[in-house]
Protein backbone atom coordinates (compact mmCIF):
# COMPACT_ATOMS: atom_id res chain seq x y z
CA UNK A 1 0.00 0.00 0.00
CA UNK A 2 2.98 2.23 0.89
CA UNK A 3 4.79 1.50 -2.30
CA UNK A 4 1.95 2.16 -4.78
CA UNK A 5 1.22 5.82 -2.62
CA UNK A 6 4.99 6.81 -2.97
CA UNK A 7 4.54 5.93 -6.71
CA UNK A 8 1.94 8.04 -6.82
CA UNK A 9 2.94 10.69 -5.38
CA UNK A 10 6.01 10.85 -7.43
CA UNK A 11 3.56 10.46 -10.71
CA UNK A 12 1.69 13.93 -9.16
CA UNK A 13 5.39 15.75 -8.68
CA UNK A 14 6.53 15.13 -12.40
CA UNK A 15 3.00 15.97 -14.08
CA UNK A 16 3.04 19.05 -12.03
CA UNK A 17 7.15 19.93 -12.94
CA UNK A 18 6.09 19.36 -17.07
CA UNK A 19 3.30 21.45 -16.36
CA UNK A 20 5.30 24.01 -14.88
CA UNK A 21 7.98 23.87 -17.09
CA UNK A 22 5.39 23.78 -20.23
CA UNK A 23 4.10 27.27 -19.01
CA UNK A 24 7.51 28.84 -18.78
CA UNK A 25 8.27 27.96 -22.49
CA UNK A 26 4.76 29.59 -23.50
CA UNK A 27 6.09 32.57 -21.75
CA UNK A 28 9.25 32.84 -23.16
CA UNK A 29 8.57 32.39 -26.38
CA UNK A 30 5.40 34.78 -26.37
CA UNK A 31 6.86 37.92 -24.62
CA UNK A 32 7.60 40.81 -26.47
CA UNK A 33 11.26 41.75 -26.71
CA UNK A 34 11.78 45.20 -25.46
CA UNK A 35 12.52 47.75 -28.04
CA UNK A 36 16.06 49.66 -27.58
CA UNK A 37 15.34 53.45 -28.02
CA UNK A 38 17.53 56.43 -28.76
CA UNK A 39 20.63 56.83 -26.60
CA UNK A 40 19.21 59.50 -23.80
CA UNK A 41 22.98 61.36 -24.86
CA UNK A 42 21.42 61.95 -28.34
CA UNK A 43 18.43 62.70 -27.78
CA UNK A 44 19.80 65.70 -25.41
CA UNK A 45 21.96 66.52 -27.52
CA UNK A 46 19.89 66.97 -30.86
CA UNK A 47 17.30 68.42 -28.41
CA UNK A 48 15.33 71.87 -29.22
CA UNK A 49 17.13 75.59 -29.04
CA UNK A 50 14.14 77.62 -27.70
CA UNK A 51 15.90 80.58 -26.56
CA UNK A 52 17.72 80.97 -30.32
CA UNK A 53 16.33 83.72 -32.56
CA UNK A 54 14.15 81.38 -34.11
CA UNK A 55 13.24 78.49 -31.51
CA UNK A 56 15.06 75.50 -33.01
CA UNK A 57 13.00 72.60 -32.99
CA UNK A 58 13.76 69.05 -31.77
CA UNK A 59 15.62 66.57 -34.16
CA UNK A 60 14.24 63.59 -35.49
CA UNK A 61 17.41 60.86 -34.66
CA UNK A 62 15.04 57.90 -35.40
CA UNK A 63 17.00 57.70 -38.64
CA UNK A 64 20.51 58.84 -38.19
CA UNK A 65 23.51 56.88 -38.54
CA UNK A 66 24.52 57.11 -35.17
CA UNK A 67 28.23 57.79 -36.78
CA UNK A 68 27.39 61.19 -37.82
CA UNK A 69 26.43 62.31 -34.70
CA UNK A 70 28.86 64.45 -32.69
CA UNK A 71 31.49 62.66 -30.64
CA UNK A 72 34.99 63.03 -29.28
CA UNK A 73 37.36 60.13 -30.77
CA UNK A 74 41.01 59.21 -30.94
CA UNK A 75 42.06 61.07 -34.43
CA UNK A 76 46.01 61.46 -34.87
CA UNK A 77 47.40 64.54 -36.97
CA UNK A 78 49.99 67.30 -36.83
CA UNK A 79 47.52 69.87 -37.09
CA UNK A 80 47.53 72.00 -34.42
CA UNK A 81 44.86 72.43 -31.49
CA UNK A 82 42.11 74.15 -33.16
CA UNK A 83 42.20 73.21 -36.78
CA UNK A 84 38.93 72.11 -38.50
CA UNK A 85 39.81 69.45 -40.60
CA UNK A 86 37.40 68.53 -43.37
CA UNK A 87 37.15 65.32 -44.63
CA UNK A 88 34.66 65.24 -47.44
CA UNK A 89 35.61 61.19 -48.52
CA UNK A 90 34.12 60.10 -45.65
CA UNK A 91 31.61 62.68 -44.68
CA UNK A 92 33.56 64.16 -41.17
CA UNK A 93 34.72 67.27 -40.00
CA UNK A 94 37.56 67.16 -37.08
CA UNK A 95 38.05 69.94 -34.69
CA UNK A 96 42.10 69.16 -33.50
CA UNK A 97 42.00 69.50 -29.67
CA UNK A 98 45.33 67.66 -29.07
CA UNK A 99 47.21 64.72 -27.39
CA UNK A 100 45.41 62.59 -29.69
CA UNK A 101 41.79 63.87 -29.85
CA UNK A 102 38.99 65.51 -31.82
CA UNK A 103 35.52 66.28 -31.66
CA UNK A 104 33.89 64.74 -34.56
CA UNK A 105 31.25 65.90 -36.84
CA UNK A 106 29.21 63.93 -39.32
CA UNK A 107 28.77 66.19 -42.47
CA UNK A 108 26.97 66.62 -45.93
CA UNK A 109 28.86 67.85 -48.87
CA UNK A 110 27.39 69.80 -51.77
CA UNK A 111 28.95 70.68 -55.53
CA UNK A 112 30.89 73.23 -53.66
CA UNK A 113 32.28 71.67 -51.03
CA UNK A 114 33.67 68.57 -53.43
CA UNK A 115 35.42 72.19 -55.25
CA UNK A 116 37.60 73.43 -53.10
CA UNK A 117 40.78 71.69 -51.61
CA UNK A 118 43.58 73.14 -49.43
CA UNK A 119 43.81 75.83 -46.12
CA UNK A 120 41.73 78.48 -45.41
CA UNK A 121 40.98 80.76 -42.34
CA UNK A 122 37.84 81.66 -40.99
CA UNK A 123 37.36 85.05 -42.18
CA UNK A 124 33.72 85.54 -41.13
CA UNK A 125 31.16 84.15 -38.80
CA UNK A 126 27.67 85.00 -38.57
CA UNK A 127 24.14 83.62 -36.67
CA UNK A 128 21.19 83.64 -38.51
CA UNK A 129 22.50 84.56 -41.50
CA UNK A 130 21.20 85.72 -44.78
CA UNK A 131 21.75 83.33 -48.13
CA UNK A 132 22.18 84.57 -51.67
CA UNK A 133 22.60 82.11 -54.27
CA UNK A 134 25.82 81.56 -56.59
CA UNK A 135 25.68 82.86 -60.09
CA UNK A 136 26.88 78.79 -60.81
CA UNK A 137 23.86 77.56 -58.52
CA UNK A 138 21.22 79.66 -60.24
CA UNK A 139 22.51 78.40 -63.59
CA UNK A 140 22.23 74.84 -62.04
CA UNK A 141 19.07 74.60 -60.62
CA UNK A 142 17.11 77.88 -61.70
CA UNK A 143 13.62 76.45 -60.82
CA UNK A 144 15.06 76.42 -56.94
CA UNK A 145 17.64 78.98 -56.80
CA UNK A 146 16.50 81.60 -58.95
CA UNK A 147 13.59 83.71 -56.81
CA UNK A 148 16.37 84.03 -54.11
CA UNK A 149 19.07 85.95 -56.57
CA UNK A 150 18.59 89.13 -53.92
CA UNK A 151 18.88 86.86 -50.71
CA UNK A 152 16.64 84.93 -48.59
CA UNK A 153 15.71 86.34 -45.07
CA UNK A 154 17.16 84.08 -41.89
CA UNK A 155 15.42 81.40 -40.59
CA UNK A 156 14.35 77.36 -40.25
CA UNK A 157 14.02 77.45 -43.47
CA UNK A 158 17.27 78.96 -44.92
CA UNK A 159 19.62 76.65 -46.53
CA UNK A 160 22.79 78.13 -44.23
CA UNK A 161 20.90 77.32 -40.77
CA UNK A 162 21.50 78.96 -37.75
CA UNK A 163 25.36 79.51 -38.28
CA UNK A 164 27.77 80.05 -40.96
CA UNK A 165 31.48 80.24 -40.96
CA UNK A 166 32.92 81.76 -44.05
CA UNK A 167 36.14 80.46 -45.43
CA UNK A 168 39.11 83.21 -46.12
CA UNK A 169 42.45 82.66 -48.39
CA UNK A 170 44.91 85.88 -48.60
CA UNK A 171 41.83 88.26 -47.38
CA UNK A 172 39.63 86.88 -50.67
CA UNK A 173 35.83 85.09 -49.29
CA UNK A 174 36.40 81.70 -50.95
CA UNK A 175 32.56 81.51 -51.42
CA UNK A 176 33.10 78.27 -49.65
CA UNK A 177 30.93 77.90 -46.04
CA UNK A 178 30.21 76.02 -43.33
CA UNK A 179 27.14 75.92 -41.86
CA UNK A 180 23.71 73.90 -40.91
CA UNK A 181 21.15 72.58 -43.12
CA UNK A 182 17.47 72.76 -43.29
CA UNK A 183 17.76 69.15 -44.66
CA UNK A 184 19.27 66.66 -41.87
CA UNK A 185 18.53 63.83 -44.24
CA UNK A 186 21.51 65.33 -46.33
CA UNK A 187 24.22 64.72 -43.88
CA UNK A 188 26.40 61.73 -44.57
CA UNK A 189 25.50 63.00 -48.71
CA UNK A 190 26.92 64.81 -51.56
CA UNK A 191 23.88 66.71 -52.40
CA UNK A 192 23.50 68.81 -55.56
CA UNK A 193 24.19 72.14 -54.12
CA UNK A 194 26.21 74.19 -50.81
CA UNK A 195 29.59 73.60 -49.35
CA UNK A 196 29.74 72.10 -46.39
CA UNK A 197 26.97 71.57 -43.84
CA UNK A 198 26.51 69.89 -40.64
CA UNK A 199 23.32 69.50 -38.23
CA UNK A 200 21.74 72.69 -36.80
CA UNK A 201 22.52 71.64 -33.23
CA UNK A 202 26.15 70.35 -34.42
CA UNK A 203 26.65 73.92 -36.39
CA UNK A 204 25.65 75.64 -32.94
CA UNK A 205 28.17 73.84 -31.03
CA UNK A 206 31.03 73.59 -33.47
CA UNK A 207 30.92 77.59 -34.02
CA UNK A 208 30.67 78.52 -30.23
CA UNK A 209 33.98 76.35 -30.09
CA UNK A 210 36.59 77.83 -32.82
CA UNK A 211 37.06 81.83 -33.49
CA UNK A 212 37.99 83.97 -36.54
CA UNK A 213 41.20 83.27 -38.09
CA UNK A 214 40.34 79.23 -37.08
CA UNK A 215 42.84 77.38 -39.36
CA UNK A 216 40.81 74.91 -41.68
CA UNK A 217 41.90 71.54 -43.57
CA UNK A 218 39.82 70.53 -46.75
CA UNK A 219 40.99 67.03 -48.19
CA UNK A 220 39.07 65.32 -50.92
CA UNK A 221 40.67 62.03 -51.32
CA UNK A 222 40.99 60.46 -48.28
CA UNK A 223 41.33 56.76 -47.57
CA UNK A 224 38.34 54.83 -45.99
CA UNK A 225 38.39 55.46 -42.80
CA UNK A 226 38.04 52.80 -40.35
CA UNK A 227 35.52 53.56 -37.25
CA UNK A 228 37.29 55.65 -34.79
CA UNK A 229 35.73 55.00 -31.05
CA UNK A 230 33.93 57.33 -28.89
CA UNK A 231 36.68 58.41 -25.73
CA UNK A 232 34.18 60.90 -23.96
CA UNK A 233 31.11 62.65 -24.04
CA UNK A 234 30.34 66.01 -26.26
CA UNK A 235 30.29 68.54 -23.47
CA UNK A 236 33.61 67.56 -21.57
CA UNK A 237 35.57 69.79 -24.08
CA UNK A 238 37.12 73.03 -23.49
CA UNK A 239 36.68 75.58 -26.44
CA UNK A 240 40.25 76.23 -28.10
CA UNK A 241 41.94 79.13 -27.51
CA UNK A 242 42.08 81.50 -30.48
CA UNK A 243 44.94 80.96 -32.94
């Protein structure tokens, strides 16, 4: 009698363990895996500008490349602290702060900026400012460029942005620029027209870092360049001193 209640008993125990362990499968093979949103860095980061002259709105970085977005990273050159170094191959401009480091910016290049190669200085700087038009970009693309032959007023919706830096060679405005873009989707592109242009938040920060007279790199054939590592976040850097 003893016997055949131990038996079963231990019939109960194993039809309850497969139970048990037939309900934990279910679950794990029915819960939802948890969806990895933006880095909280980014977000903050690419946040809005409400107190600028136009309140800059939010950025959508649902569909960036995380590589274009600013970051410090080990970059080696003998460029001194300070130097923006373009490199239009690969889509990044370097600002040189030394022992081994840059702040990195992802870029988009336009007919312009694919132009010009060599040094320049930064002869002019300016917020919110006013666009005119090329003579060679209203021949290009009349149907865009054409009603704006006198200028076009600041704001969102001017192609410069918030900020412009204006490249200098010998005293002589190089018609080649820096600034932000009304199109985010462009950076990490050669686009049809502009020079050089980076996000509005990343144009913000990159021109409250260097002054006038800023030393600046352009290269246009550089080699692939293989994924340099982030070493810090954005806001530990110091501003250069002018040069």
């Amino acid at each position: 009698m003893c016997v055949s209640r131990i038996r079963a008993s231990a019939a109960l125990r194993s039809l309850a363990l497969l139970a048990l362990a037939a309900t934990l499968a279910s679950c794990a093979t029915t819960a939802t895996p948890v969806k990895k949103g933006p880095n909280p860095i980014h977000v903050a980061m690419y946040g809005p500008h409400p107190e600028e002259r136009f309140p800059l709105p939010a950025m959508d970085i649902s569909r960036v490349d995380p590589k274009y977005f600013r970051q410090q990273v080990a970059y080696q050159t003998n460029e001194p602290v300070g130097t923006m170094v373009i490199d239009t191959q690969n889509r990044f401009l370097y600002l040189v702060q030394g022992e081994g480091m840059a702040m990195r910016y992802g870029i988009g290049v336009g007919k312009a900026g694919l132009e010009f190669e060599g040094t320049a200085r930064i002869g002019r700087k300016a917020e919110w400012p006013r666009w005119t038009p090329t003579p060679n970009m209203i021949k290009r693309e009349p149907e865009r460029n054409l009603k704006w032959a006198n200028g076009m007023e600041p704001g969102l919706t001017n192609p410069l942005g918030p900020r412009a830096l204006y490249l200098y060679q010998g005293g002589n405005d190089t018609l080649f620029r820096i600034h932000g873009t009304s199109e985010p989707w462009s950076i990490g592109k050669a686009v049809s027209s502009g020079c050089i242009r980076l996000f509005n938040q990343d144009i913000i920060d990159l021109y409250g870092r260097v002054p006038s007279g800023s030393r600046v790199v352009v290269q246009q054939h550089q080699a692939p360049v293989n994924e340099a590592i982030p070493m810090a976040a954005v806001d530990a850097f110091t501003p250069p001193a002018a040069i």
